[in-house]
C-alpha atoms as a PDB file:
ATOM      1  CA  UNK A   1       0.000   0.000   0.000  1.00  0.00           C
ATOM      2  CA  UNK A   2       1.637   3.148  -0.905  1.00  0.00           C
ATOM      3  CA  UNK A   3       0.509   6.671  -2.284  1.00  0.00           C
ATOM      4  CA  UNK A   4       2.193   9.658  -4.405  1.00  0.00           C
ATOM      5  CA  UNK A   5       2.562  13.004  -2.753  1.00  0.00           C
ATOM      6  CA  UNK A   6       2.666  15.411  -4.879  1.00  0.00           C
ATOM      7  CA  UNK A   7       4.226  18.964  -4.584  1.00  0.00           C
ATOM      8  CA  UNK A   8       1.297  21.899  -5.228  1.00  0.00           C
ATOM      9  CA  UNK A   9       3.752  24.093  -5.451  1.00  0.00           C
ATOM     10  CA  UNK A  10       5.794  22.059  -8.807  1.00  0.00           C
ATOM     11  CA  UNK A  11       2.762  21.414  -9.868  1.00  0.00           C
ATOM     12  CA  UNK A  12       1.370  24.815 -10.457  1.00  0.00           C
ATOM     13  CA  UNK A  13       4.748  25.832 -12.278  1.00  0.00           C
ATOM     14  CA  UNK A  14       4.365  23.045 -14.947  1.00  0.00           C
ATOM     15  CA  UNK A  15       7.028  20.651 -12.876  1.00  0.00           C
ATOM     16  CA  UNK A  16       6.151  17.281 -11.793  1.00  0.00           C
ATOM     17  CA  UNK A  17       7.948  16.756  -8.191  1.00  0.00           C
ATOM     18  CA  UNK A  18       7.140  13.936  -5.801  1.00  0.00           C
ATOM     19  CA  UNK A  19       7.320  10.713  -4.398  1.00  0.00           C
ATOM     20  CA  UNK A  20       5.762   7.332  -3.811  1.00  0.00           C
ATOM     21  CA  UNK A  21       5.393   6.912  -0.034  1.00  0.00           C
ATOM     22  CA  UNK A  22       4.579   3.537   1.794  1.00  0.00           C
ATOM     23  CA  UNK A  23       1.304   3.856   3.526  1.00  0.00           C
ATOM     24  CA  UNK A  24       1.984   2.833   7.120  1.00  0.00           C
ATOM     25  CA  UNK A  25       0.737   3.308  10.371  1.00  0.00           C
ATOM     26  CA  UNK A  26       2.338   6.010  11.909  1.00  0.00           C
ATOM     27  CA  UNK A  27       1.087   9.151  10.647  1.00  0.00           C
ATOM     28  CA  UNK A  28       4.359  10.668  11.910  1.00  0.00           C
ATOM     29  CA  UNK A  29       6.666   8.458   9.587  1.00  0.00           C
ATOM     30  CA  UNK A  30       4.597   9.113   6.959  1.00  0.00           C
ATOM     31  CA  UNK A  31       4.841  13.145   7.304  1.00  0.00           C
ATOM     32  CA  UNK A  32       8.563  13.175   7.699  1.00  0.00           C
ATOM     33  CA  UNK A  33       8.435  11.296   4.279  1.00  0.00           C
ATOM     34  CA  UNK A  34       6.361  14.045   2.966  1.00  0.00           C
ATOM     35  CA  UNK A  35       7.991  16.937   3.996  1.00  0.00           C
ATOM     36  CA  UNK A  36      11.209  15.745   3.067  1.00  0.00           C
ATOM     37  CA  UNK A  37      10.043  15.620  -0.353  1.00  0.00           C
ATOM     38  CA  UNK A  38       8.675  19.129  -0.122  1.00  0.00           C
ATOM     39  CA  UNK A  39      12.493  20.310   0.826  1.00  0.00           C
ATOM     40  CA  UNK A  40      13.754  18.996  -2.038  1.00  0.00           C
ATOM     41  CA  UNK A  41      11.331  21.311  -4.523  1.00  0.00           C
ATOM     42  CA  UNK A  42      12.545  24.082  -6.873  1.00  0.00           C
ATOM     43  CA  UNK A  43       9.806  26.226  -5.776  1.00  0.00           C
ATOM     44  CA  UNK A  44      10.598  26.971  -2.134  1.00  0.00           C
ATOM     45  CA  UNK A  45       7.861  29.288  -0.351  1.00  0.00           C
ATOM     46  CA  UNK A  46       8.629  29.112   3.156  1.00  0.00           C
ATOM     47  CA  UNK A  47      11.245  28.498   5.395  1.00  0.00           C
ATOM     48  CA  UNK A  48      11.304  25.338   8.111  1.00  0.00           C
ATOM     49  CA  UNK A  49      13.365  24.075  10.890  1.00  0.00           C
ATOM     50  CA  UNK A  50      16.506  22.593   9.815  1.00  0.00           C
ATOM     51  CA  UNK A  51      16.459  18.786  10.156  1.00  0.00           C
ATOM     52  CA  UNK A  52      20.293  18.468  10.103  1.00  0.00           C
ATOM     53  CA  UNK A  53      20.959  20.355  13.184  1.00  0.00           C
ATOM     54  CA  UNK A  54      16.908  19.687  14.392  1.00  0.00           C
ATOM     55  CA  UNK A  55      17.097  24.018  14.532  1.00  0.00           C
ATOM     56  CA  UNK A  56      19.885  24.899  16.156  1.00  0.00           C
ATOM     57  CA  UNK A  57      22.011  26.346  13.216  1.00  0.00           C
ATOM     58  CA  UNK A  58      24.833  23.757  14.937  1.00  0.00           C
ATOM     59  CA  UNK A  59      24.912  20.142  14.553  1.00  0.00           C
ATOM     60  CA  UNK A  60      27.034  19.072  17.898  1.00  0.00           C
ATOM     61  CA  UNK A  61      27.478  19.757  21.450  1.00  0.00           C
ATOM     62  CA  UNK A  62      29.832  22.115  20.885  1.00  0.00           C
ATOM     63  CA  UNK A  63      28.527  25.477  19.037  1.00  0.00           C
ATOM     64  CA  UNK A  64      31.210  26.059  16.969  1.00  0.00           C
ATOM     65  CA  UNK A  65      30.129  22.734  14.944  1.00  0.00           C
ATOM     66  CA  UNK A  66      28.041  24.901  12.363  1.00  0.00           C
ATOM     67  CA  UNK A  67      25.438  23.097  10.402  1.00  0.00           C
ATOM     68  CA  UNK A  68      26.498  23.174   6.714  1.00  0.00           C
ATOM     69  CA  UNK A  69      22.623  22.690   5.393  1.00  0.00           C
ATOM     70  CA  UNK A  70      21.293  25.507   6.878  1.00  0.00           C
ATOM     71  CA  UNK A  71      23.976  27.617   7.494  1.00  0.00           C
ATOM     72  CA  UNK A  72      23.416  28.208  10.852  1.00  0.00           C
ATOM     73  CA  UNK A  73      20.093  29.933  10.443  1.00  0.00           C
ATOM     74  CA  UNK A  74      18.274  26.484  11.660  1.00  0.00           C
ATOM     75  CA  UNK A  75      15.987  26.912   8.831  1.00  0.00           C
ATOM     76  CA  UNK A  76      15.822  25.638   4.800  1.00  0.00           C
ATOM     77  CA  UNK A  77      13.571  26.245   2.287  1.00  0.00           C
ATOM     78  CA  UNK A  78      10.633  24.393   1.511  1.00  0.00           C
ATOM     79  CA  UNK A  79       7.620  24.114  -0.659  1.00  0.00           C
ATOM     80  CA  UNK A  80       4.918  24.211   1.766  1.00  0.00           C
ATOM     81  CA  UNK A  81       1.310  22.569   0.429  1.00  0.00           C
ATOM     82  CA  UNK A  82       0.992  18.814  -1.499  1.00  0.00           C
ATOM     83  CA  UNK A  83      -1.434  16.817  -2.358  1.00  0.00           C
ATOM     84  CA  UNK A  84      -2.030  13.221  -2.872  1.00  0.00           C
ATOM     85  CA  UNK A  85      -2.163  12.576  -7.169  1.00  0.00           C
ATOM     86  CA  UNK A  86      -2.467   8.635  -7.091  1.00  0.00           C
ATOM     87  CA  UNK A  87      -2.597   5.216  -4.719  1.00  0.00           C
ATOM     88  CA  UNK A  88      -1.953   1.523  -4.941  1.00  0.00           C
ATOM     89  CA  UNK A  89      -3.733  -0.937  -2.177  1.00  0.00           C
ATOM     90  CA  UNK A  90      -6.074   2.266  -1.286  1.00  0.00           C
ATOM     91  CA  UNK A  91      -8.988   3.345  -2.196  1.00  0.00           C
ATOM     92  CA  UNK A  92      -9.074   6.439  -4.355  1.00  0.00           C
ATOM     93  CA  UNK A  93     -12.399   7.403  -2.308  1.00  0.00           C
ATOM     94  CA  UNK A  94      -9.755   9.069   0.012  1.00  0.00           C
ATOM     95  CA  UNK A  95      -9.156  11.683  -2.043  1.00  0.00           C
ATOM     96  CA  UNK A  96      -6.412  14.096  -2.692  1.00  0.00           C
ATOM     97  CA  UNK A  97      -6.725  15.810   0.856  1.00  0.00           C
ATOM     98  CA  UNK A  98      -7.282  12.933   3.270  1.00  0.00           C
ATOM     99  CA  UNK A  99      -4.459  13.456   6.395  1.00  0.00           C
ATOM    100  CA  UNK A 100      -2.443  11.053   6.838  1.00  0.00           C
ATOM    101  CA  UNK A 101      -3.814   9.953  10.083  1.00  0.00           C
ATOM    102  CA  UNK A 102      -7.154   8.788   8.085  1.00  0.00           C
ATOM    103  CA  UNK A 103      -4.492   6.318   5.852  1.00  0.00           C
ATOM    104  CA  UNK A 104      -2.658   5.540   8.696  1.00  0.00           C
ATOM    105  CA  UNK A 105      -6.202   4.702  10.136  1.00  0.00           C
ATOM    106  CA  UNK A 106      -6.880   2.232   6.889  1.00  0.00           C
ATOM    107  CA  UNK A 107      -3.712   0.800   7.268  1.00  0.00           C
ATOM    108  CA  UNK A 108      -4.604  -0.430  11.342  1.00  0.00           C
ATOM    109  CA  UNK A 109      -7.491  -1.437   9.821  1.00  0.00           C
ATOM    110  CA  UNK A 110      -6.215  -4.210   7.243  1.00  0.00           C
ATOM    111  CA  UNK A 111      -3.171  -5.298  10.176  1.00  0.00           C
ATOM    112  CA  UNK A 112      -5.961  -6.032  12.763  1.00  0.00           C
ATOM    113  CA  UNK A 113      -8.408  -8.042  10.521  1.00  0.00           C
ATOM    114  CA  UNK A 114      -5.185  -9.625   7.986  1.00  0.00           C
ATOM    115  CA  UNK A 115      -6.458  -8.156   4.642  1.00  0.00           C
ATOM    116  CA  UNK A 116      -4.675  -6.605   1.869  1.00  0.00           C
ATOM    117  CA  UNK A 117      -5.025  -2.878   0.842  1.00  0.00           C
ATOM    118  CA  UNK A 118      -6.960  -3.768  -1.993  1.00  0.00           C
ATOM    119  CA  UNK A 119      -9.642  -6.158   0.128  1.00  0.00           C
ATOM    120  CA  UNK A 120     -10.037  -3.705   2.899  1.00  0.00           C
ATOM    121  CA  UNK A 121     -10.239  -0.814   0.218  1.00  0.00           C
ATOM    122  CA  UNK A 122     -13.241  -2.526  -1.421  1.00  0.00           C
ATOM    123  CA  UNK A 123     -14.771  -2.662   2.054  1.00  0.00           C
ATOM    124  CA  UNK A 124     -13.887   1.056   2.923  1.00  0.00           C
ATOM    125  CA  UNK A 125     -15.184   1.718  -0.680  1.00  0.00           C
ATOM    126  CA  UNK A 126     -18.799  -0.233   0.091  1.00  0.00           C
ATOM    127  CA  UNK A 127     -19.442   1.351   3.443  1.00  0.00           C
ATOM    128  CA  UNK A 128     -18.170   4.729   2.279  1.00  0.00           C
ATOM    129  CA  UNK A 129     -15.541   5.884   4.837  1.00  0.00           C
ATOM    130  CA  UNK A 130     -12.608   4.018   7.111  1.00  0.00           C
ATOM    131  CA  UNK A 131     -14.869   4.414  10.352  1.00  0.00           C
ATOM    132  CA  UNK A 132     -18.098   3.259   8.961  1.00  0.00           C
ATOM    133  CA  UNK A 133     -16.130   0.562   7.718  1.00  0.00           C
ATOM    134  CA  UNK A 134     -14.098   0.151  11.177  1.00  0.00           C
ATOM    135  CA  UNK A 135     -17.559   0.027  12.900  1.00  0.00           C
ATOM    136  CA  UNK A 136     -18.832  -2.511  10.607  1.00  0.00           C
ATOM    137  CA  UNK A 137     -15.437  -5.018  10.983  1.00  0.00           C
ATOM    138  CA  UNK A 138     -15.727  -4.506  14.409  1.00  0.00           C
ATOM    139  CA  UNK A 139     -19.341  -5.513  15.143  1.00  0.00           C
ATOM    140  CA  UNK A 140     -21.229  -7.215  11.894  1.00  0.00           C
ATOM    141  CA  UNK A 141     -18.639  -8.773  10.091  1.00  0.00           C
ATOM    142  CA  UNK A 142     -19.061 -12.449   9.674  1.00  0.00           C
ATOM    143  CA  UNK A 143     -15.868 -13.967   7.673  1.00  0.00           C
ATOM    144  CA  UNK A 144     -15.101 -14.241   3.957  1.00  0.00           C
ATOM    145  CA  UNK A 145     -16.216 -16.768   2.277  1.00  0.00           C
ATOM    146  CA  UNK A 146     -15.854 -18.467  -0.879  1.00  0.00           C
ATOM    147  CA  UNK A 147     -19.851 -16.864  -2.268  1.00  0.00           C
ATOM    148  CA  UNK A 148     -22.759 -15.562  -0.793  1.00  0.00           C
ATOM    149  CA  UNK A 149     -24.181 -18.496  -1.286  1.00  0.00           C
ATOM    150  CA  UNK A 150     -21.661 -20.443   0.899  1.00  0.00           C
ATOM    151  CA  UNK A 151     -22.229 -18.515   4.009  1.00  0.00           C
ATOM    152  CA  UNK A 152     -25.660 -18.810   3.628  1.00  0.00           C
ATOM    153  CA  UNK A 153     -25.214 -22.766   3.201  1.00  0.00           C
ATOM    154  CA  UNK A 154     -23.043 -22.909   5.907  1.00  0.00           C
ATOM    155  CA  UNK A 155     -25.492 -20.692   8.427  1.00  0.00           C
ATOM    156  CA  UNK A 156     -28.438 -23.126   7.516  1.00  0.00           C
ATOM    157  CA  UNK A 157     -26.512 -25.982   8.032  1.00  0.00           C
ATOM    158  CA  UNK A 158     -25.520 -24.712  12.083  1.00  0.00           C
ATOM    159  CA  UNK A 159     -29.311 -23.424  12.200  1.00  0.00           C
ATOM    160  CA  UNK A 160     -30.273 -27.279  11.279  1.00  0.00           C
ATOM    161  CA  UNK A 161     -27.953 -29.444  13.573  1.00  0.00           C
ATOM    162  CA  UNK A 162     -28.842 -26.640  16.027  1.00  0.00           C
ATOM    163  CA  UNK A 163     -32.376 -28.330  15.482  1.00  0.00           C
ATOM    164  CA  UNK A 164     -30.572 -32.308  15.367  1.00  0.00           C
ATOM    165  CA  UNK A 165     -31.632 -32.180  11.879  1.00  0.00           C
ATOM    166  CA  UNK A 166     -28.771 -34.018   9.958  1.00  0.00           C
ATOM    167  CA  UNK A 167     -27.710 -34.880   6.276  1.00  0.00           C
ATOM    168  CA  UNK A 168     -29.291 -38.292   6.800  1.00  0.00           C
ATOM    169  CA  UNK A 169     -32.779 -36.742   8.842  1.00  0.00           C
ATOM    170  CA  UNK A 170     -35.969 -37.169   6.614  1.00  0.00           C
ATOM    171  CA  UNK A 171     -36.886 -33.557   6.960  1.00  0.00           C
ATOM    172  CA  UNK A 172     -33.198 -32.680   5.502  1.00  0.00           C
ATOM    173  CA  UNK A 173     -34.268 -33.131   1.872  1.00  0.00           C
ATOM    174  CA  UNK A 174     -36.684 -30.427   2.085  1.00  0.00           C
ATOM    175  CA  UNK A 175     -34.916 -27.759   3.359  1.00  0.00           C
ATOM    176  CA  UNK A 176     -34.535 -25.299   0.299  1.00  0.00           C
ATOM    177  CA  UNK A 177     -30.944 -24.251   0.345  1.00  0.00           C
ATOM    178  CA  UNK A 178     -31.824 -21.505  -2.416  1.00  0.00           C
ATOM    179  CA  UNK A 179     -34.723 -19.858  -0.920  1.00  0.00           C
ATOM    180  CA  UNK A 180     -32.780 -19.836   2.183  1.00  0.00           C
ATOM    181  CA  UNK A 181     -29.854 -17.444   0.552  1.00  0.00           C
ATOM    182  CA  UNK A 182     -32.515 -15.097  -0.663  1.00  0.00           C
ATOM    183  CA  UNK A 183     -34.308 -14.197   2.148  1.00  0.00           C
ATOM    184  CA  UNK A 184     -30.058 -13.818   3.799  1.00  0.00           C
ATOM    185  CA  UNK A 185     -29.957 -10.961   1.503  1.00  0.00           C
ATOM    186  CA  UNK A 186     -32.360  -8.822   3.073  1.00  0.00           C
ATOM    187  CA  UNK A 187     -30.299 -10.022   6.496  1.00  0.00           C
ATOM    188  CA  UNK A 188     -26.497  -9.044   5.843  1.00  0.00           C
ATOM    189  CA  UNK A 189     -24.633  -8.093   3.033  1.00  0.00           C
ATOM    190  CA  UNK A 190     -21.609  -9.195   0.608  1.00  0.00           C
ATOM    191  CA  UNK A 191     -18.441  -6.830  -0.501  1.00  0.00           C
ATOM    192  CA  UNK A 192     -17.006  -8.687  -3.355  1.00  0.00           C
ATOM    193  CA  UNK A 193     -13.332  -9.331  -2.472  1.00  0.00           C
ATOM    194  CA  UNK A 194     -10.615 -10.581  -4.690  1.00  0.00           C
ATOM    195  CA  UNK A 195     -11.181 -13.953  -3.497  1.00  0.00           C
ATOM    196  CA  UNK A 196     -14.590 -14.484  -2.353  1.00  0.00           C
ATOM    197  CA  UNK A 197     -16.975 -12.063  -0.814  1.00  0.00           C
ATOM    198  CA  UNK A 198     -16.934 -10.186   3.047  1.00  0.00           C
ATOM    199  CA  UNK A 199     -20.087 -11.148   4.634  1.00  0.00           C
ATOM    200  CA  UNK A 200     -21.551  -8.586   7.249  1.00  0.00           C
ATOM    201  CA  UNK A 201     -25.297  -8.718   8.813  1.00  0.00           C
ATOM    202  CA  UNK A 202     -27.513  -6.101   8.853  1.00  0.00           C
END
């Protein structure tokens, strides 16, 4: 999961400058990432602290150590606004101007519940945000399974030996499997995933 920060500042003057930045997180790691990249444009508009000599225009104990980057003024130039231009493993429903703390929020989200980027972005994408979709991992999610149709297979078969109606009970062969499924539908719902679908209930 990664996205590309993009320079405002470049970009306005006709000159692509950015980078591809590994979604993670720590919102933190993720700004440093970003604002390095912003140092490093040709259209400087404001000045920031120094990350040689963290400010202090000297980069040792001892004052007379001056910082070379900055020279001593414990500030560089910078380009001071981005935005995000493109993503891989996250859903483009975040938009250019998310914060990082909402990615770094989507990326919690597919560690805790072991999806990839692109599984938990189709979920994110169904639900419409990464805290409806949070709320709806935490408390109606029911597994992936191979279909719809599975789950729905697999609930009826619990609901029957729940009722010590087995494969082999008379009554079994009545039970309509199909009919079953379709009144489910109106009972949870299905994101399709890359390999099989994310059941929640309603």
């Amino acid at each position: 999961m990664r996205f590309y920060a993009a320079c405002l500042a470049s970009y306005n003057n006709g000159v692509l400058h950015g980078r591809w930045i590994d979604a993670s997180s720590d919102a933190d790691e993720m700004q440093e990432e970003v604002s390095a990249m912003l140092r490093e444009s040709r259209f400087p508009n404001v000045m920031v602290e120094c990350t040689v000599c963290e400010g202090k225009g000297y980069t040792a104990a001892v004052i007379d150590d001056r910082c070379g980057r900055c020279n001593c003024t414990g500030k560089v130039p910078s380009a001071e606004e981005w935005a995000i231009h493109d993503y891989e493993g996250l859903p483009s429903s975040l938009g250019e101007y998310p914060g990082l703390d909402k990615i770094a929020a989507f990326v919690v989200l597919a560690e805790e519940h072991s999806m990839s980027g692109e599984d938990i972005a189709a979920i994110v994408s169904h639900f419409g945000s990464v805290e409806y979709a949070a709320d709806e991992l935490e408390n109606n999610f029911m597994g992936v399974y191979e279909s719809f149709r599975a789950y729905a297979e697999e609930t009826a078969d619990e609901m029957l030996r729940a009722h010590d109606i087995k494969d082999d009970h008379p009554l079994a062969q009545y039970f309509d499997y199909e009919a079953y499924a379709r009144d489910l539908t109106h009972e949870a719902s299905a994101v399709e995933l890359d390999d099989g679908v994310a059941v929640f209930c309603a």
